[in-house]
Protein backbone atom coordinates (compact mmCIF):
# COMPACT_ATOMS: atom_id res chain seq x y z
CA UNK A 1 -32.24 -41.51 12.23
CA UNK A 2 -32.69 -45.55 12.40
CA UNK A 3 -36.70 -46.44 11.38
CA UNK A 4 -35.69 -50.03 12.76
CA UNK A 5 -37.46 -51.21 9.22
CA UNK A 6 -35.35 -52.65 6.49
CA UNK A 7 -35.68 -51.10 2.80
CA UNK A 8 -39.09 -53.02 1.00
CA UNK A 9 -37.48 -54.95 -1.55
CA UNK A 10 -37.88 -53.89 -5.08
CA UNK A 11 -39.65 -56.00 -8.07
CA UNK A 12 -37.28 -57.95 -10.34
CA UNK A 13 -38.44 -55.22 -13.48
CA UNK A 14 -36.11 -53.08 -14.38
CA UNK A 15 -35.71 -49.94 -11.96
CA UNK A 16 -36.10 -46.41 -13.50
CA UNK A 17 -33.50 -44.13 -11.88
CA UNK A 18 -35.98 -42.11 -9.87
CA UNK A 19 -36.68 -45.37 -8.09
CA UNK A 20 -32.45 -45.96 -7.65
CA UNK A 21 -32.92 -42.90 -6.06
CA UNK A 22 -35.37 -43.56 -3.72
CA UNK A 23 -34.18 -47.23 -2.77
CA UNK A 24 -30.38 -44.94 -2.29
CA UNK A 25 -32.08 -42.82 0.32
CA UNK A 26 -34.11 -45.42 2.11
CA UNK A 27 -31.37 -47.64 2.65
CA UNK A 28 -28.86 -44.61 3.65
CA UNK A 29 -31.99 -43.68 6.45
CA UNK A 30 -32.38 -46.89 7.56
CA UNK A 31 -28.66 -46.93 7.89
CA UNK A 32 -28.73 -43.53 10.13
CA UNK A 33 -26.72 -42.06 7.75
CA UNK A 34 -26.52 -38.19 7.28
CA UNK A 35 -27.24 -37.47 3.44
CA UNK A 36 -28.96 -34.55 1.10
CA UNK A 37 -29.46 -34.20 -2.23
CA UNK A 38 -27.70 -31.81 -4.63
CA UNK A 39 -27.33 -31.57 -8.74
CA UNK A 40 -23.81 -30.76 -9.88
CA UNK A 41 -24.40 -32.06 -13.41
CA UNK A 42 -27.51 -32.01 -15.80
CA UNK A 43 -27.46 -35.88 -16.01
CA UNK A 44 -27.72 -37.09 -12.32
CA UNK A 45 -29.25 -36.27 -8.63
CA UNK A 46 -26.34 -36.51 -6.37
CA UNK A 47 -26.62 -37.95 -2.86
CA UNK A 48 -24.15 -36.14 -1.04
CA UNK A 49 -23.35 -38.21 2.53
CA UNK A 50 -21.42 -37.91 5.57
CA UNK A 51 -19.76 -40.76 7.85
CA UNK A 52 -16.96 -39.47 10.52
CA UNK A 53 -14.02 -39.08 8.58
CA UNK A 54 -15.19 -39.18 5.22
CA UNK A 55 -17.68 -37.66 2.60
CA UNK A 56 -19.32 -39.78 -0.26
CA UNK A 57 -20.94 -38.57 -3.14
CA UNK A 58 -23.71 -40.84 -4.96
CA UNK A 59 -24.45 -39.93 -8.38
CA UNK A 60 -27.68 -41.40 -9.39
CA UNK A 61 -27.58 -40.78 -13.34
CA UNK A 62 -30.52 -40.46 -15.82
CA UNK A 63 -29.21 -43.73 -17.91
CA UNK A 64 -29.92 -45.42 -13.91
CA UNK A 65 -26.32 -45.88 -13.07
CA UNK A 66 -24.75 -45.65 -9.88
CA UNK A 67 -21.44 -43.38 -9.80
CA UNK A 68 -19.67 -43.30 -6.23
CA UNK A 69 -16.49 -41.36 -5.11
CA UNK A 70 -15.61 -41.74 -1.46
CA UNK A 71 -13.09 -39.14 0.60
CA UNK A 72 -11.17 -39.96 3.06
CA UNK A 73 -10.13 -37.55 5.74
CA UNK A 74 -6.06 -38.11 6.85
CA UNK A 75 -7.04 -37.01 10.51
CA UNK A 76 -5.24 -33.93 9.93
CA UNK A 77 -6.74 -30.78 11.68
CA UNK A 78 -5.70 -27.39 9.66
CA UNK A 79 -5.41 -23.64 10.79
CA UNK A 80 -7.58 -20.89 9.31
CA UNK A 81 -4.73 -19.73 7.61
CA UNK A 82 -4.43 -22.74 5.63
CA UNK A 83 -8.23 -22.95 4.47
CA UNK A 84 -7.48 -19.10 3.39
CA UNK A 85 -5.05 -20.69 0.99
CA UNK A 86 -6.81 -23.15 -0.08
CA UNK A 87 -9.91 -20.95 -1.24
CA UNK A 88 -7.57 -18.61 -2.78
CA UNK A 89 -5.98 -21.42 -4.83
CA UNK A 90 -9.25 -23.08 -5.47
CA UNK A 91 -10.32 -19.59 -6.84
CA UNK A 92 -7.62 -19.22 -9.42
């Protein structure tokens, strides 16, 4: 969802990494784009966020940098059968 307001800008002091964190999810809302926050690791706060066709996760770590990975979808629809495979190979 679009606020039609731009992200306040941030002081020139140095920004802790809760305040990366907000700034990340401001500017991702005022983008209108589709995010939540999850913790894989016991360093960071990921932002995990979705765009058609791909998936991004933002790692926000404690230290206040910015890790990004970005996934690409091919366009390629599967069958159940095939994401049945893929769990049980993820699994092992």
């Amino acid at each position: 969802m679009t606020t039609g307001v731009a992200p306040r800008p941030r002081s020139k002091k140095m920004t802790t990494s809760f305040e990366k964190l907000l700034q990340m999810t401001e500017t991702l809302r005022h983008a209108g784009i589709e995010h939540q926050l999850d913790q894989h690791r016991d360093d960071c706060i990921s932002i995990l966020a979705t765009i058609p066709g791909e998936r991004w996760e933002i790692d926000i770590l404690a230290s206040g940098e910015i890790e990004f990975e970005r996934f690409r979808s091919d366009g390629d629809l599967h069958t159940e059968s095939t994401l049945l495979t893929a769990i049980r190979h993820a699994a092992a």
